[in-house]
Protein backbone atom coordinates (compact mmCIF):
# COMPACT_ATOMS: atom_id res chain seq x y z
CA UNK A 1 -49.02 36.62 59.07
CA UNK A 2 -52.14 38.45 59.58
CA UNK A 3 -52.10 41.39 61.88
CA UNK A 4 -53.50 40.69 65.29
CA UNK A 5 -55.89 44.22 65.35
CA UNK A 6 -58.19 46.16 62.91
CA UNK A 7 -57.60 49.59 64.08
CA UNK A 8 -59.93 52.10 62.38
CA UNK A 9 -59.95 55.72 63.24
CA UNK A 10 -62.79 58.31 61.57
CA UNK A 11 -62.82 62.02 62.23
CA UNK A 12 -66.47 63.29 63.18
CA UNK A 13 -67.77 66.79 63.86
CA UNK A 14 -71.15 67.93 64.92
CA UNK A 15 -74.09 68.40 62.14
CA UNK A 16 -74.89 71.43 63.33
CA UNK A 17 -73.12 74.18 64.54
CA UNK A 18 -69.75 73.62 66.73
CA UNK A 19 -71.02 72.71 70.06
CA UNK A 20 -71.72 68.99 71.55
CA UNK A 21 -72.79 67.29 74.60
CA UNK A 22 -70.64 64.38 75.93
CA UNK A 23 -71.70 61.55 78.00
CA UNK A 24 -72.20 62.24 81.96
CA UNK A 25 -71.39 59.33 84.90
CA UNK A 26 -73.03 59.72 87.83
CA UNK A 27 -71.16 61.69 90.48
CA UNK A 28 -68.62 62.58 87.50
CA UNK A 29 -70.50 64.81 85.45
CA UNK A 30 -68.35 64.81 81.87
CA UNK A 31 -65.24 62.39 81.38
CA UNK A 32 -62.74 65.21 80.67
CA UNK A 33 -58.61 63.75 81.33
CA UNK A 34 -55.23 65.39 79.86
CA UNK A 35 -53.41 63.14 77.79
CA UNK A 36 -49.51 63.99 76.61
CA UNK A 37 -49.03 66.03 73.58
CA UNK A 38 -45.44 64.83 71.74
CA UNK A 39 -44.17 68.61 72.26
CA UNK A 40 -44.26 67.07 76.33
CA UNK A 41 -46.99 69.28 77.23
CA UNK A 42 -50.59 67.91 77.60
CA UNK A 43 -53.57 68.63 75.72
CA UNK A 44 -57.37 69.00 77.32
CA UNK A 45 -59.64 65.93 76.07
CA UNK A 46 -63.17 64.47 76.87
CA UNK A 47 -64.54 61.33 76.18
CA UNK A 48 -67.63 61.52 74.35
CA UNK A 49 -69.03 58.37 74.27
CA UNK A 50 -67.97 55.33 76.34
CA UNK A 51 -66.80 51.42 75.35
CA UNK A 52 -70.08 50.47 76.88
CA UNK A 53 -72.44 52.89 75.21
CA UNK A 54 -70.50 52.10 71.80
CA UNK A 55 -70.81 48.76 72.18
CA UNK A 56 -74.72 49.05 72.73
CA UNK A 57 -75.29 51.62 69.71
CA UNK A 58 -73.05 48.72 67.35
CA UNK A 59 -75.51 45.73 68.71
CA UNK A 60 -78.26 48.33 68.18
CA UNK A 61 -77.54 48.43 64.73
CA UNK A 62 -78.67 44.78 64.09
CA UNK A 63 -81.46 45.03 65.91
CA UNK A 64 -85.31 46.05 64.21
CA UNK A 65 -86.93 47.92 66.69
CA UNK A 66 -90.02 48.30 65.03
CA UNK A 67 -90.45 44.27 64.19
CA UNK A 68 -88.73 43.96 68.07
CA UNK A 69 -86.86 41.41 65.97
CA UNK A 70 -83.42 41.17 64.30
CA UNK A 71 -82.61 43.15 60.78
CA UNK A 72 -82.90 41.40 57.68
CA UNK A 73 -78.89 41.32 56.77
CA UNK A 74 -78.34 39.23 59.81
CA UNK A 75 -81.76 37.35 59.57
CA UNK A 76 -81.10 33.40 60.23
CA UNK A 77 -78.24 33.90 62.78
CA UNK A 78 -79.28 32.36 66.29
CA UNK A 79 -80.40 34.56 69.35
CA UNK A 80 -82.29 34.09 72.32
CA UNK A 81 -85.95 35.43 72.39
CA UNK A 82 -87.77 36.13 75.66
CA UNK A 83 -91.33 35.86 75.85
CA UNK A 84 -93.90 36.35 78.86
CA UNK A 85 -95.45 33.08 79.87
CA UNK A 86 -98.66 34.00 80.23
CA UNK A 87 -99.29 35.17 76.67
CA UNK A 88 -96.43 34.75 74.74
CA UNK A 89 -95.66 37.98 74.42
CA UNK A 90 -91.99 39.67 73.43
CA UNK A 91 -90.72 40.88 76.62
CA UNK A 92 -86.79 40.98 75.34
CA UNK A 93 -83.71 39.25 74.04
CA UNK A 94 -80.30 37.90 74.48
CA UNK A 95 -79.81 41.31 71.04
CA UNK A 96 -80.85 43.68 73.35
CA UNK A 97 -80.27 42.73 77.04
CA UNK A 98 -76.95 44.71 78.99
CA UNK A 99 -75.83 41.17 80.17
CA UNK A 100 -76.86 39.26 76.63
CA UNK A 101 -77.09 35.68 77.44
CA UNK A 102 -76.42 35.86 81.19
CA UNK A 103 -79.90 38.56 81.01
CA UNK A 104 -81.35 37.70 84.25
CA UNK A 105 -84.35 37.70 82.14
CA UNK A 106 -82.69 35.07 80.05
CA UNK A 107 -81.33 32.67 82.42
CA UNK A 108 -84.64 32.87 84.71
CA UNK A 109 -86.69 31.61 81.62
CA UNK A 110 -87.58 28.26 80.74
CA UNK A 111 -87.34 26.11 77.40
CA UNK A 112 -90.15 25.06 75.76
CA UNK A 113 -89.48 21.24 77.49
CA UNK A 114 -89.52 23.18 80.69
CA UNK A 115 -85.59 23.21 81.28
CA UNK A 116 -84.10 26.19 82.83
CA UNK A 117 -82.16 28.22 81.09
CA UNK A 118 -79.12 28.12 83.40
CA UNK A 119 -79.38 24.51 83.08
CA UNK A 120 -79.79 24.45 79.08
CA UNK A 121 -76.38 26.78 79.19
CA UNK A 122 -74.63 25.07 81.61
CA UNK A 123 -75.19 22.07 79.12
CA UNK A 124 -74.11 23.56 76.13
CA UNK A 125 -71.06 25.21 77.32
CA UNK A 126 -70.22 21.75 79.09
CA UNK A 127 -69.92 23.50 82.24
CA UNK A 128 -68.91 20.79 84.77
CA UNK A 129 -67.08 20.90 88.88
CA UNK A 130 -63.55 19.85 88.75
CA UNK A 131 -63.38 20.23 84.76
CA UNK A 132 -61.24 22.88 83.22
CA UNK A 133 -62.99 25.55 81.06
CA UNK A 134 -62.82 24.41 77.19
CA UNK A 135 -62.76 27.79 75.77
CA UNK A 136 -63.44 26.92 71.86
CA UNK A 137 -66.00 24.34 72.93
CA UNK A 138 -67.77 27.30 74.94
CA UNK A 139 -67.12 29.84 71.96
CA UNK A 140 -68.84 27.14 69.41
CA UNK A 141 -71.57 26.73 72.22
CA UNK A 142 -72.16 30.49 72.00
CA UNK A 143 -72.28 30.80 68.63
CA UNK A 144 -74.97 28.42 68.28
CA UNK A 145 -77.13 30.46 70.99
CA UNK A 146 -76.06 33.83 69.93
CA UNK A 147 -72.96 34.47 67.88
CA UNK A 148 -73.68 38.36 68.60
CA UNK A 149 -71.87 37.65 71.94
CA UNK A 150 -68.32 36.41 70.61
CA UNK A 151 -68.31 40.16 68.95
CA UNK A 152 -69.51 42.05 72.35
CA UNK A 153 -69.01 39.86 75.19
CA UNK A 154 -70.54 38.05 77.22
CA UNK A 155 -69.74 36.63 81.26
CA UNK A 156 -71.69 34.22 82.56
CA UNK A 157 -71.36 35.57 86.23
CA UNK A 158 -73.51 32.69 88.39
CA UNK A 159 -72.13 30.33 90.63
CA UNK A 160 -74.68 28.00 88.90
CA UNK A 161 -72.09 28.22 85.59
CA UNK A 162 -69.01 26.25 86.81
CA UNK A 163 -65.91 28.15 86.23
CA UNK A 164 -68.15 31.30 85.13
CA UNK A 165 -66.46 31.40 81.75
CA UNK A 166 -66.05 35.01 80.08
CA UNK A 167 -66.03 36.26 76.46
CA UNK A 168 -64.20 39.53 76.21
CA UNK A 169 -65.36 42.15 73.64
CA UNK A 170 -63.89 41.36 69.77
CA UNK A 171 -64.94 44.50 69.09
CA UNK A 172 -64.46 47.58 71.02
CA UNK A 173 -65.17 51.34 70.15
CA UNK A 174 -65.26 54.68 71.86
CA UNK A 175 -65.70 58.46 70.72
CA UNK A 176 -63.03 61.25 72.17
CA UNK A 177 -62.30 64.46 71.34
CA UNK A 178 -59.35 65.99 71.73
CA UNK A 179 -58.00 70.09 72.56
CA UNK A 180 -61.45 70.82 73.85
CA UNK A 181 -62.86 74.29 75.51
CA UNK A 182 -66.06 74.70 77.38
CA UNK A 183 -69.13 76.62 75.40
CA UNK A 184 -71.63 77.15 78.48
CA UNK A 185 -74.53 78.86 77.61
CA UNK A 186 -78.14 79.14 78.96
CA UNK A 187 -82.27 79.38 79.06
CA UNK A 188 -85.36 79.61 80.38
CA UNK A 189 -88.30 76.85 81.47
CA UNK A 190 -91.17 79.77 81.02
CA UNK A 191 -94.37 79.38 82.84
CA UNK A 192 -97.17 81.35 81.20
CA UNK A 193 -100.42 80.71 83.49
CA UNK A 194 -98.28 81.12 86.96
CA UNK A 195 -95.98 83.94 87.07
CA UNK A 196 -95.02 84.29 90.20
CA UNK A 197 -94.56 81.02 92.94
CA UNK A 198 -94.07 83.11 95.74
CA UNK A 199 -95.75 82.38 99.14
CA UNK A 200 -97.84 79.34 96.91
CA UNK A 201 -99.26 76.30 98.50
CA UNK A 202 -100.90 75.22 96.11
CA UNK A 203 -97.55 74.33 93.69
CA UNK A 204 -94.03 75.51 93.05
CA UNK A 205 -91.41 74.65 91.09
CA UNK A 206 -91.19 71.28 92.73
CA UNK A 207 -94.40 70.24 90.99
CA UNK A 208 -93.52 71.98 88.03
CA UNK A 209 -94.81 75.51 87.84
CA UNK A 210 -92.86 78.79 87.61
CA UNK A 211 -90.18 80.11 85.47
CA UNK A 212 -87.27 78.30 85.84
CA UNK A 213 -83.63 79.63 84.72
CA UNK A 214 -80.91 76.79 84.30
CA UNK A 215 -77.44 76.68 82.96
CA UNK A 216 -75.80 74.22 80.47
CA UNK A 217 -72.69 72.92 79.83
CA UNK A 218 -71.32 71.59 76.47
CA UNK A 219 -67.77 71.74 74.84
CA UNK A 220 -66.20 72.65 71.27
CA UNK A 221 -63.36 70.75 70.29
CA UNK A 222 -59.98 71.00 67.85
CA UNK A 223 -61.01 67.21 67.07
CA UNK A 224 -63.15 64.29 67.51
CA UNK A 225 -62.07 60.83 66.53
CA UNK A 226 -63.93 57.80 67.09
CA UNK A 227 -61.95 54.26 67.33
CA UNK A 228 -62.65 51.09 66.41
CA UNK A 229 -60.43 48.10 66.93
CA UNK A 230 -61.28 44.49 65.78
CA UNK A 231 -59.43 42.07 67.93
CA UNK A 232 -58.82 39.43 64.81
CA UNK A 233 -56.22 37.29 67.13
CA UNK A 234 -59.15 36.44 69.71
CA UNK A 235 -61.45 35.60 66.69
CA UNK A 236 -58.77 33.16 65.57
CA UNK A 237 -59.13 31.72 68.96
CA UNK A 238 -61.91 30.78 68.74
CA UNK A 239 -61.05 27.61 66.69
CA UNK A 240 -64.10 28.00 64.52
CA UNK A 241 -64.99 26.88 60.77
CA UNK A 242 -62.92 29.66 58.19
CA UNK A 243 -66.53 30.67 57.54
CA UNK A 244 -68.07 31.29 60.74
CA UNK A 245 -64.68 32.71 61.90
CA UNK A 246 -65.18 35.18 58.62
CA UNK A 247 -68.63 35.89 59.17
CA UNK A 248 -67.82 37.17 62.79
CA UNK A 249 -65.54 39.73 61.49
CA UNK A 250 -68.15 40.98 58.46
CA UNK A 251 -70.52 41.20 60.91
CA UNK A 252 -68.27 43.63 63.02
CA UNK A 253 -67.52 45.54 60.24
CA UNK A 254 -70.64 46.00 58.75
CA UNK A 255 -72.26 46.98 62.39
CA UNK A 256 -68.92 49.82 61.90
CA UNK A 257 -70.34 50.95 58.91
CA UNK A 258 -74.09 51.06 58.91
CA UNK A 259 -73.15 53.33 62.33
CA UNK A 260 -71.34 55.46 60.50
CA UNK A 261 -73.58 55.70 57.69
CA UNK A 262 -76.68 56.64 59.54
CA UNK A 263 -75.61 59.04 61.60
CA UNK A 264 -74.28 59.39 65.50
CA UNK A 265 -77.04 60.89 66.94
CA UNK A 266 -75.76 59.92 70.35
CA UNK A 267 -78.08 62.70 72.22
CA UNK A 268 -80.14 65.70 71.46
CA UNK A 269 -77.47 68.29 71.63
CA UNK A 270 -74.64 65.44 70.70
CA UNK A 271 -75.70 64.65 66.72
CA UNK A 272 -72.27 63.61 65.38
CA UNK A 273 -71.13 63.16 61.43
CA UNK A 274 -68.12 61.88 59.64
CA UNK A 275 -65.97 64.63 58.26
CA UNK A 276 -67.04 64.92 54.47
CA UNK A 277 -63.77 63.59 52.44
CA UNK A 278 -62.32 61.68 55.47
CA UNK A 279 -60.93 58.03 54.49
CA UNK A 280 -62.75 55.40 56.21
CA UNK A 281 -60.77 52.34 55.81
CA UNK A 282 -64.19 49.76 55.89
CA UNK A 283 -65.99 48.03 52.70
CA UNK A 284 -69.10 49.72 51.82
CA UNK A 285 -72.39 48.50 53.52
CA UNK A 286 -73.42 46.25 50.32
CA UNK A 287 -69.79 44.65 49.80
CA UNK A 288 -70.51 43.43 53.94
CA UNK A 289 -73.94 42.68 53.65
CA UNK A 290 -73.16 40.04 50.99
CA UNK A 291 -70.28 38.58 53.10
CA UNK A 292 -72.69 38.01 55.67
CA UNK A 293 -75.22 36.27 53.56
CA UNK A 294 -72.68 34.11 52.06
CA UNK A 295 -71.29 33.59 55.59
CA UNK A 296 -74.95 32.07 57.26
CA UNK A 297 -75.29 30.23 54.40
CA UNK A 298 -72.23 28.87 54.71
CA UNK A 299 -72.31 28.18 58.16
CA UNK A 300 -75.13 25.89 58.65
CA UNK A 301 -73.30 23.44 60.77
CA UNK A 302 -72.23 26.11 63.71
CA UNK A 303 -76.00 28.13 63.24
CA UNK A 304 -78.49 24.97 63.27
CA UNK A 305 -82.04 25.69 62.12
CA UNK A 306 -81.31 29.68 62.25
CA UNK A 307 -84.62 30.43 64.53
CA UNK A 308 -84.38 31.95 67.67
CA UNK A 309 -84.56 30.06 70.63
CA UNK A 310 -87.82 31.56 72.10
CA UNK A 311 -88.02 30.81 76.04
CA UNK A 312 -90.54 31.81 78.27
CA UNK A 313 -90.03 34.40 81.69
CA UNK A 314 -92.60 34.74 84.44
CA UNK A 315 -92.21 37.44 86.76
CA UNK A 316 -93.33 34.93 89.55
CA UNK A 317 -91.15 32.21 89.50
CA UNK A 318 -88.20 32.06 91.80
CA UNK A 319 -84.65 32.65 90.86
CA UNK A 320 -82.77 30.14 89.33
């Protein structure tokens, strides 16, 4: 029996020096928790970077920013391109939307026949009143739109979409380190045309003038680990073809690897590495990238032509 998780765990630590900046929530500030240490005392932790955030940075590395267009490994998989209708324009995509196919920009954007594209979903999933949710007819249905969304979710949240079916995440990451200690340090926004903003009308430090001290807060840590975990069980669910089934898992993989290989630079003072020597238990990037080429070819039946579906969005027309 095949296990029902890929669990893969990589030490990092920061390029430079000792010091990092995690992520920040509003009204939060940094995630820091205590978790149990086995000695039944608890040990100071901070999460670094978030399932969310993860999850964006892994879709991120599919996606060509400079073409605005998918990279070449995963060239001929389906997606969903938004275009302005007054020019054609690329506006965005179901690659690079929060949401993915249930974008707002997406499902308020018309075929080229002039269908909506709630309507065109609602189709393809077989959404129907009174009709229980098919779940591998609406996981073949997504692949064929955007097979990008069986690996990072997707929930089709509109009482137009019957049943408002939900993919959860195959593929879920986060960054935390653990036995961490504050390193707050300092500086200085110099002004060297104004030095002094007292009894000014004319512009303060409101408006940018003045020298301006300020604090900052960043951490050191006895360890940072970041986590993946493939959920292989729900990509069995999905009752696809053994090689689009296998082609959704190399493509998770791969997106593992090419993030670890080019670096974490989740921030400016947050540039992350893996630990020279540390076992990563992934193929290497070429090993995946042929897996995936094999798999589109060999998945012609759940892909279709392998062009995006490019639909058009108008910032005037009415919601859907």
């Amino acid at each position: 029996m095949s296990p029902a998780r890929r669990i893969i765990k990589v030490p990092l630590e920061p390029i430079a020096g000792s010091r990092f900046q995690p992520t920040g929530f509003p009204d939060l500030g940094a995630a820091v928790f205590d978790r149990p240490n086995p000695d039944g005392g608890t040990e100071r932790c901070l999460l670094v970077e978030s399932n969310q955030s993860m999850a964006n940075r892994l879709e991120g590395t599919a996606w060509d920013l400079a073409e605005q267009a998918p990279n070449a490994v995963v060239d001929g998989l389906p997606w969903v391109k938004v275009v302005a209708e007054n020019d054609g324009r690329y506006l965005t995509s179901s690659r690079t939307e929060s949401h993915r196919l249930a974008s707002a920009f997406v499902k308020s954007a018309m075929t080229a026949d002039g269908t909506s594209m709630v309507d065109e979903i609602k189709s393809r999933l077989e959404l129907r009143d009174d009709t229980p949710l098919a779940p591998r007819t609406i996981a073949r249905a997504v692949f064929a739109l955007d097979p990008f969304c069986l690996i990072h979710g997707v929930f089709f949240a509109d009482s137009k979409w019957p049943g408002q079916p939900k993919v959860t995440r195959a593929l879920t990451a986060s960054i935390e380190a653990h036995g961490i200690h504050d390193a707050v340090s300092g500086g200085v926004k110099r002004d060297q045309v104004r030095h002094s903003i007292n009894d000014r009308s004319d512009g303060g430090t409101k408006e940018g003038y003045g020298s301006v001290p300020f604090s900052r807060s960043e951490y050191t840590a006895k360890e940072i680990i970041a986590t993946f975990v493939l959920d292989l069980a729900l990509l069995d669910s999905f009752g696809l073809p053994a090689a689009g089934r296998d082609l959704l898992e190399s493509v998770a993989l791969w997106e593992v690897r090419t993030l670890l290989d080019g670096g974490l630079r989740l921030r400016t003072a947050c540039d992350l590495t893996v630990i020279e020597g540390a076992d990563v238990d992934l193929p290497e990037a070429d090993t995946l990238t042929a897996r995936i080429r094999e798999g589109i070819e060999a998945s012609g039946e759940l892909i279709g032509p392998g062009v995006p579906l490019t639909v058009r969005w108008s910032s005037g027309r009415s919601k859907p």
